[in-house]
Each structure stands twice: as C-alpha cells, then as structure tokens.
Protein backbone atom coordinates (compact mmCIF):
# COMPACT_ATOMS: atom_id res chain seq x y z
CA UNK A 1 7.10 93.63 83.77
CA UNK A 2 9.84 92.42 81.67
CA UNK A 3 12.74 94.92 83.32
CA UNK A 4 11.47 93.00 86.32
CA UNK A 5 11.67 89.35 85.66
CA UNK A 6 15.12 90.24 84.73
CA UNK A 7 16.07 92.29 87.50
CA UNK A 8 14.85 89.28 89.59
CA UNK A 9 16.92 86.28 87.60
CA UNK A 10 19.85 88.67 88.06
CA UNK A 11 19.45 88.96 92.14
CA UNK A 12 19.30 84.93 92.04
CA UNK A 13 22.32 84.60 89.76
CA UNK A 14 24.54 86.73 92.23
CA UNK A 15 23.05 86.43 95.43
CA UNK A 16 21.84 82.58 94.66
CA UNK A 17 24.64 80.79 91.93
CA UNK A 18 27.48 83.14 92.90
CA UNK A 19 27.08 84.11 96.04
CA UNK A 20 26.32 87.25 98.03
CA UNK A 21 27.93 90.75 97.02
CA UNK A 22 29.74 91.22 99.97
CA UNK A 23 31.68 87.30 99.18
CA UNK A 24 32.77 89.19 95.77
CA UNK A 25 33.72 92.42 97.78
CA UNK A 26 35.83 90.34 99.99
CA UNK A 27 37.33 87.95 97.18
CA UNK A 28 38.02 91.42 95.28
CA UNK A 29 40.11 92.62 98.47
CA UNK A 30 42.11 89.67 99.36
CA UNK A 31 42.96 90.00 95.61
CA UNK A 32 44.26 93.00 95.44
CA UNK A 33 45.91 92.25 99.16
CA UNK A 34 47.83 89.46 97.69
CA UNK A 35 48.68 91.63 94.48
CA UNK A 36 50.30 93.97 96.49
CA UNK A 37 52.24 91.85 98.58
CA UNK A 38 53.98 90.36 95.62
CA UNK A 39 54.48 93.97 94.32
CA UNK A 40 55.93 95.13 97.78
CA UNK A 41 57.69 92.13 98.09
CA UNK A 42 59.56 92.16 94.97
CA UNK A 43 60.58 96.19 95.39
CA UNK A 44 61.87 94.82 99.18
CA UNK A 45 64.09 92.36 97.55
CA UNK A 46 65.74 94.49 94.98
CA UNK A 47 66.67 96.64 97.75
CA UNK A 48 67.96 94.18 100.01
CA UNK A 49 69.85 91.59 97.64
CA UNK A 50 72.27 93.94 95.41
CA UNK A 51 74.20 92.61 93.20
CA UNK A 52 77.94 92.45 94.40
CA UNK A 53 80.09 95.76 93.91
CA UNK A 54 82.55 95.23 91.51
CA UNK A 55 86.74 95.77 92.49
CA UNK A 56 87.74 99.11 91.18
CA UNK A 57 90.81 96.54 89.73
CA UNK A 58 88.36 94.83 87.16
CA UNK A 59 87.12 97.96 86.07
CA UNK A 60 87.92 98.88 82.21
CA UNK A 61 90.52 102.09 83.60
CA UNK A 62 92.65 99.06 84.84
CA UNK A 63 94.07 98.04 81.24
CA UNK A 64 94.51 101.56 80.35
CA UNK A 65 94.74 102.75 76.60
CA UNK A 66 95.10 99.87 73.96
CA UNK A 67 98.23 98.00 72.99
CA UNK A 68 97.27 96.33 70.14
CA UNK A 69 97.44 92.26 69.98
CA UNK A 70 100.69 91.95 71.88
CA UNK A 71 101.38 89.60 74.29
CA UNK A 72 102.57 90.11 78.07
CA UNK A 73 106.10 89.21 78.56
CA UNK A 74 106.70 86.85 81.49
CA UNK A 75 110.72 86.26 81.05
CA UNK A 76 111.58 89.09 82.42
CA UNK A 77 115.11 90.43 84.40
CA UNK A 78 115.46 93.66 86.13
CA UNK A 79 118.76 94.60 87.86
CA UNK A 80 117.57 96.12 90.30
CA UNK A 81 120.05 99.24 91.03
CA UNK A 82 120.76 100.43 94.12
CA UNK A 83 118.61 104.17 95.63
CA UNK A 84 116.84 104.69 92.06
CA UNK A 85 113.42 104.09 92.91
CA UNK A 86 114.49 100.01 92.17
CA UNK A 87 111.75 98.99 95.25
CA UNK A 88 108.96 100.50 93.68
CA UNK A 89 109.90 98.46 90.25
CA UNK A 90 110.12 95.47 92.31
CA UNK A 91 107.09 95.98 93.90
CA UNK A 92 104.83 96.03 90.37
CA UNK A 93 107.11 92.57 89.40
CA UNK A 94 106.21 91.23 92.38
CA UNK A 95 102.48 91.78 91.95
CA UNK A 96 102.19 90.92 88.52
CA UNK A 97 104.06 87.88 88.61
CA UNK A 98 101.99 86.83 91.92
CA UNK A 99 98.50 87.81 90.16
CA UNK A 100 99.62 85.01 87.61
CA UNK A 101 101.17 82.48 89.33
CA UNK A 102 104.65 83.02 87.81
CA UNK A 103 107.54 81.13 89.17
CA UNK A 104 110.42 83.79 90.68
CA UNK A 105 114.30 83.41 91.13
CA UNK A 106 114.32 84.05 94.88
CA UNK A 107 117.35 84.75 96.29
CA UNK A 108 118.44 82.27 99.32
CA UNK A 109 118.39 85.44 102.04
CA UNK A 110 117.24 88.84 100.60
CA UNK A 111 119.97 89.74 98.31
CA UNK A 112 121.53 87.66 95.13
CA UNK A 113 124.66 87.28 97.01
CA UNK A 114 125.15 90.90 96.78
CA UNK A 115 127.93 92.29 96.63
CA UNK A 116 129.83 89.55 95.35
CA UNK A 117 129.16 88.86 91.68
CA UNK A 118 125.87 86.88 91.09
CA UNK A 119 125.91 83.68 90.47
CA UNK A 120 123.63 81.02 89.54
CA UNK A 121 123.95 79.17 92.56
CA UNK A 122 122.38 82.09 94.61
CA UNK A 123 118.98 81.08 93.68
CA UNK A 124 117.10 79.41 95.84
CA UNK A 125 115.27 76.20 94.06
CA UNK A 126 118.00 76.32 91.05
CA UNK A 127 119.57 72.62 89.77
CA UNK A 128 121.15 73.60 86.81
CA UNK A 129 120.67 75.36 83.35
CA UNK A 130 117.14 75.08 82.43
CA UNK A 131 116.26 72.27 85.59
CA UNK A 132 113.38 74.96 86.35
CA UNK A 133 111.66 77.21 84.86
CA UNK A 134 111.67 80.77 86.56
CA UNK A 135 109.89 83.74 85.24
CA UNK A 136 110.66 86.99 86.74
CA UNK A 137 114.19 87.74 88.57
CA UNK A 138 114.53 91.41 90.40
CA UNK A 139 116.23 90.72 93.94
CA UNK A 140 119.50 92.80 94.59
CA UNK A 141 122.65 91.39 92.72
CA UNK A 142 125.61 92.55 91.22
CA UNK A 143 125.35 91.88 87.09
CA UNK A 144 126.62 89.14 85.84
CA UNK A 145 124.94 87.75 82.50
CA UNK A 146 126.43 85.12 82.16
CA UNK A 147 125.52 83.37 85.02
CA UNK A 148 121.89 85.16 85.04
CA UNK A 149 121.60 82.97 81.34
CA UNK A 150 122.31 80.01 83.12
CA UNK A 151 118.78 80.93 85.26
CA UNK A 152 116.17 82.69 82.93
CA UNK A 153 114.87 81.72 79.52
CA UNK A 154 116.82 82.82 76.09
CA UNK A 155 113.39 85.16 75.23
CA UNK A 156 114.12 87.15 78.76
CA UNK A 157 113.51 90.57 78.88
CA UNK A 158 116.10 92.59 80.69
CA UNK A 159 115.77 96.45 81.96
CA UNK A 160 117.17 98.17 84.51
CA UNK A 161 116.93 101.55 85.81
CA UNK A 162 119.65 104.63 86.44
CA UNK A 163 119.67 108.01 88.57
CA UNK A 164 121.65 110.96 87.88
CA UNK A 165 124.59 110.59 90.34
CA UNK A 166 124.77 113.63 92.93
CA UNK A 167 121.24 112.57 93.72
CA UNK A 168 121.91 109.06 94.08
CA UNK A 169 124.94 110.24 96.24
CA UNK A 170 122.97 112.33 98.50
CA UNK A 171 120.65 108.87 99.05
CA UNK A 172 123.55 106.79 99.34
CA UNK A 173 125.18 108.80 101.77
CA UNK A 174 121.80 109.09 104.03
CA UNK A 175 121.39 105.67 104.53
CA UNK A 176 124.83 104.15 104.23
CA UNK A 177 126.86 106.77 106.62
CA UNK A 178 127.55 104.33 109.29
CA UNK A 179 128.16 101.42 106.66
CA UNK A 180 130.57 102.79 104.99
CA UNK A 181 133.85 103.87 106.27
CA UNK A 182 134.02 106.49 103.61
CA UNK A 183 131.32 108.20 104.77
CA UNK A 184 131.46 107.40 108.76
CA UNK A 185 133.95 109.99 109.36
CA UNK A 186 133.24 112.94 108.06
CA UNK A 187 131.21 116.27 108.68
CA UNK A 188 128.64 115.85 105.98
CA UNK A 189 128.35 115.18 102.35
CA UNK A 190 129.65 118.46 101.09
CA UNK A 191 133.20 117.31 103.71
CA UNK A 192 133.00 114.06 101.16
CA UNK A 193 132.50 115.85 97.83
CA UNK A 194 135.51 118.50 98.94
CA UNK A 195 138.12 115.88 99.09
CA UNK A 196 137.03 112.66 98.72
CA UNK A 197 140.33 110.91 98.93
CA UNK A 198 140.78 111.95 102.07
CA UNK A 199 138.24 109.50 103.55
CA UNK A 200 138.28 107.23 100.54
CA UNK A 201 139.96 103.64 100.76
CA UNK A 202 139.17 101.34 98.14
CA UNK A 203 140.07 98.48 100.34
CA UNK A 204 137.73 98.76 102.49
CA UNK A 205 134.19 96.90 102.55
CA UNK A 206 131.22 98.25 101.57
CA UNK A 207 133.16 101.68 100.36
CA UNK A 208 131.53 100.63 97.12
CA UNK A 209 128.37 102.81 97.75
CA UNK A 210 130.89 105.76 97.89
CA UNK A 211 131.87 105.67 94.77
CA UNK A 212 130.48 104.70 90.77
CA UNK A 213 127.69 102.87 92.77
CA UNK A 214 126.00 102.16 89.67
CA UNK A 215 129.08 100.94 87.39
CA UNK A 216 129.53 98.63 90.59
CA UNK A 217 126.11 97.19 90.62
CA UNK A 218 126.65 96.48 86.52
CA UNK A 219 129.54 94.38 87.64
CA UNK A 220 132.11 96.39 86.47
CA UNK A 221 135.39 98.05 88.30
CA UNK A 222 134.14 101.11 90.25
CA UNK A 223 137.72 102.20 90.60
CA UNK A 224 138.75 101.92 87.39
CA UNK A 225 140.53 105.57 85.85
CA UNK A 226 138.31 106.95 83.75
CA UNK A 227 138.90 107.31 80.10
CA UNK A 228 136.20 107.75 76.94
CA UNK A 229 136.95 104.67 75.42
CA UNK A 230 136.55 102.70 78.40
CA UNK A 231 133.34 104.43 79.52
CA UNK A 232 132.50 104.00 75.72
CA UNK A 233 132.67 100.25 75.98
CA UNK A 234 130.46 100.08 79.11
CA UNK A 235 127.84 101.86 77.26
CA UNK A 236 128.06 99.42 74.64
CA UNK A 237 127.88 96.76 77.03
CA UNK A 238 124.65 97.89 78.83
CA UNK A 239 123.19 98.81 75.59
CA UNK A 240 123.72 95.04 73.99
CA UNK A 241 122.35 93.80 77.56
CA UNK A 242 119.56 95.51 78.70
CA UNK A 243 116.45 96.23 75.89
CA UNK A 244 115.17 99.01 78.04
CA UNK A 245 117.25 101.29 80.12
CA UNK A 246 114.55 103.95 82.72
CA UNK A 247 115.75 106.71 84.62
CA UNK A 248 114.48 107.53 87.58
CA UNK A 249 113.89 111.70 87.69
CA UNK A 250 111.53 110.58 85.07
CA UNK A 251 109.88 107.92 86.46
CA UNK A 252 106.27 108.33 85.10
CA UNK A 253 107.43 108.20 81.70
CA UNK A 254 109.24 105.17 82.44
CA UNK A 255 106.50 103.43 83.51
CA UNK A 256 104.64 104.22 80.70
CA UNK A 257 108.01 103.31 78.38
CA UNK A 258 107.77 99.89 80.23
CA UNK A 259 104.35 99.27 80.05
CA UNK A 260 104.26 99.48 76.17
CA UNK A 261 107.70 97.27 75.78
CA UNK A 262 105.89 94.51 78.58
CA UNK A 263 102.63 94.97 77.13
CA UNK A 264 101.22 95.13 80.20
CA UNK A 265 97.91 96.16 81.38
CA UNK A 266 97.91 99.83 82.65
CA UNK A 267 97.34 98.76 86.48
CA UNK A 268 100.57 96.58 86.69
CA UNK A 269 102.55 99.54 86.62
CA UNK A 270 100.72 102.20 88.81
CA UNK A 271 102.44 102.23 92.27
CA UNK A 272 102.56 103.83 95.61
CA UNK A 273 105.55 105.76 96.43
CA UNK A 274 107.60 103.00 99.07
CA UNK A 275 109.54 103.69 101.70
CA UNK A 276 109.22 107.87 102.15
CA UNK A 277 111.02 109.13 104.89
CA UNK A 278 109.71 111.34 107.97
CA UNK A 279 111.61 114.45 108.19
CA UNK A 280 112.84 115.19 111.14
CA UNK A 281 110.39 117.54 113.33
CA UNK A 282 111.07 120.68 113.57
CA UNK A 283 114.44 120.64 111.69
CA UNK A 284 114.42 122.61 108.64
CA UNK A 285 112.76 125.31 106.70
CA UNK A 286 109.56 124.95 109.38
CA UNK A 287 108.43 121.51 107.61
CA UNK A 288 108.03 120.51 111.46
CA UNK A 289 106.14 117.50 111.56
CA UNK A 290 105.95 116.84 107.75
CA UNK A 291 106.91 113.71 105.50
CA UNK A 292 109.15 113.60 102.85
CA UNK A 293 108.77 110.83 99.77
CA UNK A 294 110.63 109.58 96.95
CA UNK A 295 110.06 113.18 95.58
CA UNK A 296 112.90 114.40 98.15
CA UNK A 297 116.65 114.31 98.12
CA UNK A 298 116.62 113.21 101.74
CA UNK A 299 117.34 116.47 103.08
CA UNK A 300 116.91 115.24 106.54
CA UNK A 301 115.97 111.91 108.53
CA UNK A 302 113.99 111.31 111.51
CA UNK A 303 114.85 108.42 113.86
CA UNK A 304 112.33 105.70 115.45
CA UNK A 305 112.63 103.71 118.45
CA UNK A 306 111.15 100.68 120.02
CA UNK A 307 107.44 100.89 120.78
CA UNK A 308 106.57 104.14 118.80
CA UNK A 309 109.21 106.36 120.82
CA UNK A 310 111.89 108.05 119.09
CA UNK A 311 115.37 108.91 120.26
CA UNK A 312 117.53 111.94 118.68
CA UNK A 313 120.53 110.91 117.08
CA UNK A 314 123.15 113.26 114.61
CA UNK A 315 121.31 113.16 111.11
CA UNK A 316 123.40 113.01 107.98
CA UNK A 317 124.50 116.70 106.69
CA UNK A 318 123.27 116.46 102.73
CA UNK A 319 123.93 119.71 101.69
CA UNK A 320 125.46 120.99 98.66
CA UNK A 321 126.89 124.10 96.85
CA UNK A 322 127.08 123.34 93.14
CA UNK A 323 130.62 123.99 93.66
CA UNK A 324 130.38 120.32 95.32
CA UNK A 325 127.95 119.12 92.75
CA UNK A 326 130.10 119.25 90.43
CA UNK A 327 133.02 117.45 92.35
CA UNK A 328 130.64 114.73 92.79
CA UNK A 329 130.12 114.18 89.42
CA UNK A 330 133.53 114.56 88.86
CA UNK A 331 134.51 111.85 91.29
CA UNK A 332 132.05 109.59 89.92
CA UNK A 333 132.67 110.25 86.58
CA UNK A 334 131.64 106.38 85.40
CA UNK A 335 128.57 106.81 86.70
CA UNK A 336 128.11 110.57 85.30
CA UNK A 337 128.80 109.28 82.10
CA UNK A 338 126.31 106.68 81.63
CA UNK A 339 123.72 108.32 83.22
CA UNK A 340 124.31 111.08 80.42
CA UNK A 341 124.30 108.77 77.77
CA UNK A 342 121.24 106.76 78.40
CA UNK A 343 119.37 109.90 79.46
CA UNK A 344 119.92 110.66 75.78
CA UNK A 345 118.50 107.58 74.74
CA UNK A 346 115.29 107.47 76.89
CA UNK A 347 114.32 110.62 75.34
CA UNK A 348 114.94 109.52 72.05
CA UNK A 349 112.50 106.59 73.17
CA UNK A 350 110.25 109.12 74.02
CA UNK A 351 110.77 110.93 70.91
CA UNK A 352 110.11 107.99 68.62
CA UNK A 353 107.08 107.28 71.23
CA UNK A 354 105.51 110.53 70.80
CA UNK A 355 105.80 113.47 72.97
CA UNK A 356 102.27 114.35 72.90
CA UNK A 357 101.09 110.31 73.72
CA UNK A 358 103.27 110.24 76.19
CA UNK A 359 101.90 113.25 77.73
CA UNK A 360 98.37 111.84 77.89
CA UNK A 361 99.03 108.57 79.31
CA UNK A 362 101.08 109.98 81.67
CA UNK A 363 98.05 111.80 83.20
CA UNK A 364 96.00 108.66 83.12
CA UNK A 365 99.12 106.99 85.09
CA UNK A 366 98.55 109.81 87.53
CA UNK A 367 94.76 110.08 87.65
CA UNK A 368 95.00 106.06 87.97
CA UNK A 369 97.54 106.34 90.94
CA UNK A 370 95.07 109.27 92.71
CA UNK A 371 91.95 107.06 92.10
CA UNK A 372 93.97 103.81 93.85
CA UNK A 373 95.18 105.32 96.90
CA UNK A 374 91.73 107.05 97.56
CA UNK A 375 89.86 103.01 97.87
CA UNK A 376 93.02 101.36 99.25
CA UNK A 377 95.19 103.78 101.40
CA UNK A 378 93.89 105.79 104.73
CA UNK A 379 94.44 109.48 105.37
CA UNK A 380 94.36 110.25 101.29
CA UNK A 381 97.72 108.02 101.03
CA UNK A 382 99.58 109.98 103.41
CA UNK A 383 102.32 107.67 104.68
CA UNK A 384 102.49 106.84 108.50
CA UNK A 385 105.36 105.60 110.87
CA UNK A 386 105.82 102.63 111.12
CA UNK A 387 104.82 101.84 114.75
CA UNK A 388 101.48 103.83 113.93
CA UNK A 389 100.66 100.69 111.29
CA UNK A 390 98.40 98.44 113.31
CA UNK A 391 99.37 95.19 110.91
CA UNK A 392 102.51 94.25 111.64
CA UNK A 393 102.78 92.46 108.56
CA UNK A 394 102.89 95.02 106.93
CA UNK A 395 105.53 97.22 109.02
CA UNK A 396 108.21 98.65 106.65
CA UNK A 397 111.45 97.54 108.01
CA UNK A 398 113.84 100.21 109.93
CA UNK A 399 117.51 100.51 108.76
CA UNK A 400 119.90 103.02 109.84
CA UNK A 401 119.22 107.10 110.37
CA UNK A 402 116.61 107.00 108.84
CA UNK A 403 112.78 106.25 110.01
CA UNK A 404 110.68 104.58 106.87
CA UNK A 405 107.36 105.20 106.55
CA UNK A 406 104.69 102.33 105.51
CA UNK A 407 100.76 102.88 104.52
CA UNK A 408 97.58 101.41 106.00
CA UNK A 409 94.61 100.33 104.09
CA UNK A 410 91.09 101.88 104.12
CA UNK A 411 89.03 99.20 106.49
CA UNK A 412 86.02 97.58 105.07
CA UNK A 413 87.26 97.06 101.55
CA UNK A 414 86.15 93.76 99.84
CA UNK A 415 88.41 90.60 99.95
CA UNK A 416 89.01 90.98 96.06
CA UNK A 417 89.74 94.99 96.11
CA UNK A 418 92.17 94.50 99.47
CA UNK A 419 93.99 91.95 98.44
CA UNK A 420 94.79 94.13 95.26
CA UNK A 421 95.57 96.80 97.64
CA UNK A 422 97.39 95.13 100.36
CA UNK A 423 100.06 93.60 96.74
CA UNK A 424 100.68 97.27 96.20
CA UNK A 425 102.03 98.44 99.64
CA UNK A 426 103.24 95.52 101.42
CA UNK A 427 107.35 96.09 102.02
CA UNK A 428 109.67 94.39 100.23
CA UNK A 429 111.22 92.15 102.61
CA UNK A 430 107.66 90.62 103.77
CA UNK A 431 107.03 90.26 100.45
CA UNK A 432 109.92 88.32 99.21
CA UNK A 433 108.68 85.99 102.23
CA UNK A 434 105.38 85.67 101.03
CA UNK A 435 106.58 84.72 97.29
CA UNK A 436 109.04 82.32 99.00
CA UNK A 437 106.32 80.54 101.13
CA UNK A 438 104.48 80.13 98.07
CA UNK A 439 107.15 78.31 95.66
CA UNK A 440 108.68 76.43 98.80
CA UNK A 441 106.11 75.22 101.24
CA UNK A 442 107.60 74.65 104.88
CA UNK A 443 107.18 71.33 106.42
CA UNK A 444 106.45 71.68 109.88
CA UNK A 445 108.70 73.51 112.40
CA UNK A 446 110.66 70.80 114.31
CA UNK A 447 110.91 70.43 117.86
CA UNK A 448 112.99 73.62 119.66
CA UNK A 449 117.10 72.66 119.50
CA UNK A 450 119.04 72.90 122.71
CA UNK A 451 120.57 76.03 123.69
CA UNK A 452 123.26 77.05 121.97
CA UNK A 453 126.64 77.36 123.97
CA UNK A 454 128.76 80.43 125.01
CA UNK A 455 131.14 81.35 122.02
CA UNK A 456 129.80 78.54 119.54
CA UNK A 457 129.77 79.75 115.66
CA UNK A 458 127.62 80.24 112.84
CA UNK A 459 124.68 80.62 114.96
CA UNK A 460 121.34 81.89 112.96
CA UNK A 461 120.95 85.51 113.13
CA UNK A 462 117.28 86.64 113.99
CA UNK A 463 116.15 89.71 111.84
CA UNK A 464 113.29 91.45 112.70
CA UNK A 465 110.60 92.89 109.84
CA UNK A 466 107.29 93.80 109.98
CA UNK A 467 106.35 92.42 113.41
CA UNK A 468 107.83 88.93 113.04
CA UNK A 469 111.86 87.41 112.76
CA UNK A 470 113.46 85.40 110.17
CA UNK A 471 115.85 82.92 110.93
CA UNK A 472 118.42 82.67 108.35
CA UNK A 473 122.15 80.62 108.93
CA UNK A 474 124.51 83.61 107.48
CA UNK A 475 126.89 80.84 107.16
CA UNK A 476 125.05 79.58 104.21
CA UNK A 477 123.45 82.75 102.56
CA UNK A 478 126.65 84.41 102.04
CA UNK A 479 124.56 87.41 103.73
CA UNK A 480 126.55 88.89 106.79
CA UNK A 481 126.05 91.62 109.40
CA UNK A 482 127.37 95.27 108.59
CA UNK A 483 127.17 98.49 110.82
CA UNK A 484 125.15 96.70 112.76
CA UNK A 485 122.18 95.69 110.04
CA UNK A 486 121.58 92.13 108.18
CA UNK A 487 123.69 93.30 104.77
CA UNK A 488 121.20 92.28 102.03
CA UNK A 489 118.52 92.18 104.75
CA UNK A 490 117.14 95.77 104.62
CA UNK A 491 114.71 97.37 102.13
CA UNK A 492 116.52 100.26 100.29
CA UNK A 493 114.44 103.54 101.26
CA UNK A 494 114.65 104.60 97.43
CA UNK A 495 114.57 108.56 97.06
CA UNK A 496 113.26 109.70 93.57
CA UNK A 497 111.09 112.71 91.89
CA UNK A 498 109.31 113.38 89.44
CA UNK A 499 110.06 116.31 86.45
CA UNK A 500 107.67 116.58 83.67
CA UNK A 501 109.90 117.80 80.56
C-alpha cells in the first residue's frame, strides 16, 4: 500500500510538476544536439583558421651558430674587384643594408666613375665630408682612400676580395674580347698568353683588363716593372687598408670569415650563384644543352638574341696549356704576387679560426644555401635564360659573348618569404635602381621634350635592363659607351668555384 502511494506521488511529480517523460526525452536531445554543435564547431574552426606559416627567414637556422654579444657592423666598404665573384658580395650588402634601412653611397650611373680614380664627388647625394651619413659603399670604383674617407665614417669596415690571376684572365678575356683592343685581335687566349706584347698597347683604353687587373682596380700602376720591393709595398698598402682580404676559389670560407668579422646573422651571407653562363649547345665535351655557373672557368659562351632567339657568333677560345699558364702569371706578375701573399694570410685566418669550425659551418652555409633555393627558386635553382624569366624586372642584363642566366621564384610563396627571396636574386643593375629610388624619390616625370635634332650632342643614352630603360646624360656621369655597351652599365658575369682544402 505504501510502495503505492509513492509510486503514485512520483507519476504526479513527473508527469504533473515537471512535465511528461517524453518533454525530458526531448529537452535531453536538443541538449546533447547543441553540445555537439559547439564540439563540431570548434574542431571545424581549428581546421579552417590556421595560424599563419611562418617565413623560413625568421626561422632560428637563419642566425646560424652563435657569435657571442657582438654587434653588426653597418660602416662598411667593399672594393668591389673586378670577375672575382664581387656581384655575389654585392648582392648580400645590398640586402642587408636594405633589410635595415641603411643609407648607401650610390654611384651617379652604375659605376664610381670607374675607371678613373674614385672620387668623392662620384656619389650621388654627397655635399661634403661628413654632410651625410652613408652606411655601406660596394659599387665599381677604382681605390682611392683618401677620397673614400671623405664619404664613409672613421669606424668603416673595409674588405675586398682577390682571384688567382690565370682564372681571372680567362673571365676577363670572355667578356671583355671586343672591349679591349688587346684582346680583339687575336686567335684566343692561349695567342694572348704566347706573346702578349704583340697585341699589348698600354695606351690604349680599356687595355687595363689585359693586364694586373687587380693592381689596377687598387689604384695602383698596372704597368709598372715589377720588382719585390715594390710589390712588397703594395702588400703593405692593402694590408694597412683593408681589415679583411677573401679570395674567391674559396669562397665559402670567406663567407663564413666575413660573417664572424661583420657579426652578421648566418642568412646575410648565404647567396645564389649570379650571373652563370649557358654554355654553348652542343659545343664541347657533349655538355649540349647544359649551364655553366660561377663554378666554371668560362670554357665557352652561348649568345642570346632579341625575343628568346639566339644567333651564332665566334665564342672566345679560353684554352690553356700550363705552358701558357704560367706566361700568364708571368705577365701579370703584380697581380700573381698579391694573390700569393694574401692567399697566405686567409689561411692563416683560417688557421687561427679553426680548421675543424670552419669545416662545420661551412656545411651549415651549404645546407642553408640548398634549403633557400628549394622555397624561393623554380626547377631546384637551376638558372634559366634570360628571355625564359617571365618578370622582366628581374631579367639579368646581356653584355657581350656571353648569354647570362637569371632565376625565377617558386609561385605562391608568402609576401614576407618572396620578398626575402626576390633580395637574393634580383640583378645588380635593377637593384642599384631600386636602392636609388628609395634614398632619392623622383618627382614626377615632366612633360615629353621636343625631338632632339640631327647631329645635336650629349644626348641621353637609353640602356636597356631587365625589361625597362634608364635614361642617364653620359655627359654628366662620366660613364661612356665602349664596344658597343654602357661602360659601367653592365653587371660583371663573375666566374668563381669552390675547393674545399
């Protein structure tokens, strides 16, 4: 009787104060409904709103292995040599000093009123000792330091870099044949090194890059007779001027040499090899077809033409016996000599370095370089013709013999990781334009002059590179046209290689 009274009072609490089983059944499901529509719902939006991928540049491999609680330089001076691998330096000074805002002695064409001695007057922006402050010079000049004072800061740090001198031969002679009459006439290379006095007249213009092109770029006489003492006081010279001296046949350990003395993060100096050069197809040893880089000794040159067609033309003759090895260094026995000497000395920078530590971050320089080019470049980095580059901005610029290959970038790469990219493999000449842009806004274009008359002088010469022309008055630069080119105009196609000791 009891068991029922209860059973009853329960019926009226549920069905009667609470409301009917099947309201609580219902209640129960939109419950569990609604539960799992927040569930699902959160779950949808972690899938759908990732957080943003991060640049492979602001990754921790970017700084590379400690340096301690040094500071980056940012007065720094590199002469930049001529055919030693000099564009690829430029290249990491350009980036670094446009990833920080860093003011730049810009030359008023392309070159530093190469090859007349530099002075300070070259720079574009410059009003006197100290009237600006610049932070990073690199452009083309022949050395002068005491006019170069009158420009950078007292702290500056100066470097330069060398290249033994039959190789830089062989380069100079690729790309300067038609330039320079010591060259224009004869057979080949080995015709030169046999008797170079037969074609050699110091007289002439531009025959500098036929002879101690690197004593001529440190502003000293290239036709001086050699002696010891006098090569002896050059070396001194360079030594009290420059705090770090690289060499190009080593250029990894260079970069890691320069790193440590910039204190720079580990990314500022990894680079892409600039301005390889497309063998010519066909043409030797069955490498039909194939590219050849800095890691060549331009052993032959292919030749573009205007909209991607190419037209044959005689290539330069390079090769050597080492019985004309040796009269090269002979005949540019200034050269010979300081390249010997300062080879010395990197390796006793080395030395006090550490062999070993040198060895290690030079693979994480390479593993670096192989990791960059596989986000930024197309093809695994393999360099293209130039015609094949669909930006035109970024369209290495063609000079001479010689066809000069460019890079294109992976598509679909976030704005932070190709702008990082695009620093590392845009030419040199666009690049100088975009730094110059930068410190010296244009004003507006003005309206079109008239047409210039028949036989009237000092008219602007129109240069084209990468896709568009610059208009520069050669009256005013200094710069003027030889063999046909914009002297100072043209982005050295640097040859170099690497040679792990």
């Amino acid at each position: 009787m009891l068991f029922r009274r209860r059973a009853r009072m329960l019926r009226w609490l549920v069905c009667g104060r609470l409301g009917p089983v099947w309201m609580w059944k219902a209640l129960l499901l939109f419950v569990a409904i609604g539960f799992a529509g927040q569930l699902l719902g959160v779950i949808f939006n972690k899938s759908s709103v990732q957080p943003a991928a991060r640049s492979i540049f602001s990754s921790p491999d970017a700084q590379g292995p400690s340096l301690g609680s040094c500071q980056p330089h940012t007065h720094i001076m590199f002469l930049k040599t001529h055919k030693t691998a000099s564009s690829t330096v430029l290249n990491m000074l350009y980036r670094f000093g446009e990833e920080r805002n860093l003011r730049f002695a810009l030359p008023l064409g392309y070159q530093l009123g190469y090859p007349l001695p530099f002075n300070a007057h070259r720079v574009k922006g410059y009003r006197g000792p100290r009237a600006v402050e610049f932070h990073i010079m690199g452009n083309h000049m022949r050395f002068n330091k005491q006019e170069v004072e009158k420009v950078m800061p007292a702290d500056t740090f100066y470097f330069t870099i060398i290249r033994d001198p039959v190789a830089l031969a062989e380069s100079s002679f690729a790309y300067y044949k038609e330039v320079a009459p010591a060259f224009r006439k004869t057979k080949g290379l080995g015709d030169f090194a046999d008797d170079p006095n037969k074609y050699y007249d110091p007289r002439l213009r531009n025959n500098h890059y036929a002879r101690n092109l690197l004593w001529f770029d440190f502003g000293m006489d290239h036709n001086a007779n050699f002696s010891i003492a006098l090569a002896e006081r050059a070396v001194a010279m360079i030594h009290r001027a420059f705090k770090l001296v690289l060499v190009s046949e080593y250029f990894d350990q260079s970069m890691i040499l320069l790193r440590h003395a910039l204190c720079w993060p580990l990314d500022a100096v990894v680079s892409f090899s600039l301005n390889a050069r497309q063998q010519k197809p066909s043409s030797i040893g069955g490498l039909s077809g194939s590219w050849v880089g800095k890691a060549a000794a331009a052993a032959a040159a292919g030749v573009g033409g205007r909209g991607g067609r190419s037209q044959a033309k005689m290539l330069p003759n390079l090769s050597l016996t080492e019985e004309q090895r040796d009269k090269l260094r002979q005949w540019n026995s200034l050269d010979w000599y300081i390249y010997k000497a300062f080879n010395q000395t990197f390796w006793e920078e080395i030395d006090k370095f550490g062999r070993a530590q040198m060895e290690q971050e030079v693979a994480l320089l390479r593993m670096r370089r192989e990791d960059l080019a596989r986000v930024c470049l197309r093809d695994g980095g393999k360099p293209v013709e130039a015609h094949r580059i669909r930006d035109k901005n970024i369209r290495p610029f063609q000079s001479g013999l010689v066809k000069i290959l460019g890079y294109e970038l992976q598509p679909r790469l976030d704005n932070a990781t190709k702008t990082a990219c695009l620093r590392m493999i845009r030419p040199e000449i666009q690049y100088k334009d975009v730094l110059d842009v930068k410190q010296f806004p244009r004003a507006p274009a003005p309206a079109p002059a008239a047409q210039p008359q028949p036989g009237q002088q000092n008219q602007p010469v129109m240069v084209a590179a990468g896709g568009s022309f610059l208009r520069q008055d050669l009256s005013r630069t200094g710069e003027r046209l030889v063999g046909g080119e914009a002297h100072g105009r043209t982005v050295e196609a640097d040859s170099w290689h690497f040679k792990l000791s």
